[in-house]
Protein backbone atom coordinates (compact mmCIF):
# COMPACT_ATOMS: atom_id res chain seq x y z
CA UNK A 1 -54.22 -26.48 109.61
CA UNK A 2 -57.14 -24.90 107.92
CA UNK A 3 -57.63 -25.34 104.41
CA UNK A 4 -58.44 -22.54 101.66
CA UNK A 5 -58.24 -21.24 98.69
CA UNK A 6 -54.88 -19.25 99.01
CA UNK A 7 -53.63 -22.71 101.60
CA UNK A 8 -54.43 -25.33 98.55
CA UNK A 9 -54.40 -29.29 99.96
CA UNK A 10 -51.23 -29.83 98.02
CA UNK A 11 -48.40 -28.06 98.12
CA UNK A 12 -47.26 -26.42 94.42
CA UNK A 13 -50.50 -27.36 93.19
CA UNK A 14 -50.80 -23.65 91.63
CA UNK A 15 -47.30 -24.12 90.13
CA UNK A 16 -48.39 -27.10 88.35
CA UNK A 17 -52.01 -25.63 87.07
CA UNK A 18 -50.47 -22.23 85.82
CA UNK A 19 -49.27 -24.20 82.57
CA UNK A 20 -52.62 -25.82 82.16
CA UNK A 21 -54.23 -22.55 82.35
CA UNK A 22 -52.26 -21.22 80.06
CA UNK A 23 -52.60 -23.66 77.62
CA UNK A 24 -56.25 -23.09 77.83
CA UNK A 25 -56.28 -19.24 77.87
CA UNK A 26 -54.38 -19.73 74.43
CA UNK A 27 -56.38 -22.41 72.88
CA UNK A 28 -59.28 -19.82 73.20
CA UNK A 29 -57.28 -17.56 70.78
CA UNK A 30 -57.48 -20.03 67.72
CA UNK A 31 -60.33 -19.71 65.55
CA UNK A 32 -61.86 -21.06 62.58
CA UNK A 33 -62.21 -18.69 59.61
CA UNK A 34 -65.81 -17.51 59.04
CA UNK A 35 -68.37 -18.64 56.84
CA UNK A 36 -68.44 -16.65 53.76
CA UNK A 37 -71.36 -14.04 54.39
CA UNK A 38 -73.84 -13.87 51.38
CA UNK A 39 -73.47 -11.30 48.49
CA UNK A 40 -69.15 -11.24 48.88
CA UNK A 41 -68.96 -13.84 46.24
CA UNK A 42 -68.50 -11.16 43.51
CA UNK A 43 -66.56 -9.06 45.57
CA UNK A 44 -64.15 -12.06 46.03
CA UNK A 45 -64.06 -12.84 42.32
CA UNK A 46 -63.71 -9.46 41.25
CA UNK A 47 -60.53 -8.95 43.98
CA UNK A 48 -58.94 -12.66 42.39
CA UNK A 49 -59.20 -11.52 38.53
CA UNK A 50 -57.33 -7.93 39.93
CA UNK A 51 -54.26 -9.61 42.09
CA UNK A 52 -54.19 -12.68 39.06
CA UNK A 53 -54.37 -10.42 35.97
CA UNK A 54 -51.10 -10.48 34.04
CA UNK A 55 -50.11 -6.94 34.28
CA UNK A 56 -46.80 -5.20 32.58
CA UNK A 57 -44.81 -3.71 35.54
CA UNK A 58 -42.37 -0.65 35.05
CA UNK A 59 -38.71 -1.38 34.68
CA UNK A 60 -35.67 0.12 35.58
CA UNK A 61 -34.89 1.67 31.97
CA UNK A 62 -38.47 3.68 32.40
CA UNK A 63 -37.14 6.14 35.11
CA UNK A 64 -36.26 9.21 33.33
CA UNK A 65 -32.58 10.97 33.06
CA UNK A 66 -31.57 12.67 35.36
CA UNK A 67 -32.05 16.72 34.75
CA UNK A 68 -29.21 18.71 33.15
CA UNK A 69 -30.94 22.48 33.61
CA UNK A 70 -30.13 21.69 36.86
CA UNK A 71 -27.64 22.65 39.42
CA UNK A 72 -25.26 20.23 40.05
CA UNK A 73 -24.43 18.71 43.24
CA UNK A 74 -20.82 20.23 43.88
CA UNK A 75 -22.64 23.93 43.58
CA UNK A 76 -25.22 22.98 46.44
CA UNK A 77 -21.86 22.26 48.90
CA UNK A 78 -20.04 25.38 47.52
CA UNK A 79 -23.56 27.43 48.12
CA UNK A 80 -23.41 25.75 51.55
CA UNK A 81 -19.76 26.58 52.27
CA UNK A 82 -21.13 30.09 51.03
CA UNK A 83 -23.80 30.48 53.86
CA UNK A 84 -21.72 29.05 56.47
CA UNK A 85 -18.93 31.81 55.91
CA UNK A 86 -21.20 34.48 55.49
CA UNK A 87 -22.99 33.26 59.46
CA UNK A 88 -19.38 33.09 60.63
CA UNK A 89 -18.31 36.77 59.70
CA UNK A 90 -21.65 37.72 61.20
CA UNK A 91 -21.14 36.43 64.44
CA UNK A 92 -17.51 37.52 64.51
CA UNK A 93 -18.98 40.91 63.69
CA UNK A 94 -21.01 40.98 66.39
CA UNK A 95 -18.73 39.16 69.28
CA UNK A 96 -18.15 41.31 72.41
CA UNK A 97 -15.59 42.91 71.89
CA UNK A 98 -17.12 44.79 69.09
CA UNK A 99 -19.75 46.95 71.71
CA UNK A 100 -18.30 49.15 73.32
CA UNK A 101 -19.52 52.22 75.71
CA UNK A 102 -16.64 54.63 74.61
CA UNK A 103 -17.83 58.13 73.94
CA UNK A 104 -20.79 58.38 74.94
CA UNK A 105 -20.45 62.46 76.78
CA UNK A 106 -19.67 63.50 73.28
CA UNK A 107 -22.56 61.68 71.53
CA UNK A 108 -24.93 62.77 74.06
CA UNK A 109 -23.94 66.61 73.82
CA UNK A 110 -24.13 66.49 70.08
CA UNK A 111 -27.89 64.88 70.53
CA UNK A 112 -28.95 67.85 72.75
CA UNK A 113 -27.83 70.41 70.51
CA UNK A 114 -29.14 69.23 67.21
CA UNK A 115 -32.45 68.28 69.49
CA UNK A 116 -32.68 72.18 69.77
CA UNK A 117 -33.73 74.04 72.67
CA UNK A 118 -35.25 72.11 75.87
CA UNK A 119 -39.55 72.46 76.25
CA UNK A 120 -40.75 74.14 79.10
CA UNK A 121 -41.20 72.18 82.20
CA UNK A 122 -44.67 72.01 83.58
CA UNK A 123 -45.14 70.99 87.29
CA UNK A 124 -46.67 67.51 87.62
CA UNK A 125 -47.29 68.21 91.17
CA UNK A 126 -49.58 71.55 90.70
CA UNK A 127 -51.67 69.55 88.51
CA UNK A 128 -52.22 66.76 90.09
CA UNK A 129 -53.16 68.90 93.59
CA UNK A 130 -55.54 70.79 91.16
CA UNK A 131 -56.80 67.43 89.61
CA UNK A 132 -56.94 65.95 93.18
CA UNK A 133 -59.01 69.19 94.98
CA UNK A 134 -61.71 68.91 92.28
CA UNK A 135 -61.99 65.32 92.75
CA UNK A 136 -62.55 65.78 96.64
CA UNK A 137 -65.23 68.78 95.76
CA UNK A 138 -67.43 66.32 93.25
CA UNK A 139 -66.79 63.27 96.17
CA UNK A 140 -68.35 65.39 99.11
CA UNK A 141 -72.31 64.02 99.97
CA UNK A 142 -75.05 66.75 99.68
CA UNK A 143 -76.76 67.81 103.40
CA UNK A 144 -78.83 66.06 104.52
CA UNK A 145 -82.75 67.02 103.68
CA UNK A 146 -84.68 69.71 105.87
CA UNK A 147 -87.48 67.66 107.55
């Protein structure tokens, strides 16, 4: 039997490495803090005396009252309640059975007389054979030149 790399010499050999390489692939990850790079010493000192000052923090009894020009909260829900009745009657006002196609002869006529009488008709087709002759006359080539 030939011997390779994906044939190792001993069977489960890559089974037993995989923890090994593992443990090496993490102990690559752990690091040792950095040396302090020059000129961050008062940067340092300056952040310690800011996070270690004694500093008065708010308390509970400095949030302020609560409004009372304001509207209180039972008139928001009634104001809601108010706007969802109001889109209700507007979609039952327009539901289906609300459009109808019933009388439409007699609201036609009464459009064409107040309309008044009809314009005279002018006949598409004589002008466009007019429009369409002229255009032939300006398309046709001069003769030829005498030579």
């Amino acid at each position: 039997m030939k011997r390779s790399a994906a044939n190792p010499p001993i069977p489960g050999l890559r089974l037993a490495t995989a923890p090994l390489a593992l443990a090496l692939l993490a102990g690559g990850c752990a690091s040792v803090p950095p040396a302090p790079t020059p000129g961050t010493e008062a940067a340092v000192a300056g952040v310690e005396t800011l996070t270690g000052a004694s500093r008065s923090f708010p308390k509970f009894s400095d949030i302020p009252n609560l409004p009372v020009d304001e509207r209180p909260l039972a008139a928001w829900g009634e104001a809601a309640r108010e706007v969802i009745a109001d889109g209700e009657a507007l979609a039952s006002g327009g539901a289906e059975e609300t459009w109808t196609l019933r009388g439409t002869e007699a609201f036609a006529a009464g459009a064409l007389t107040a309309s008044g009488p009809a314009a005279p008709t002018v006949s598409a087709t004589a002008s466009a054979d007019a429009f369409a002759r002229e255009v032939r006359k300006r398309a046709t080539p001069p003769p030829p030149p005498v030579r």
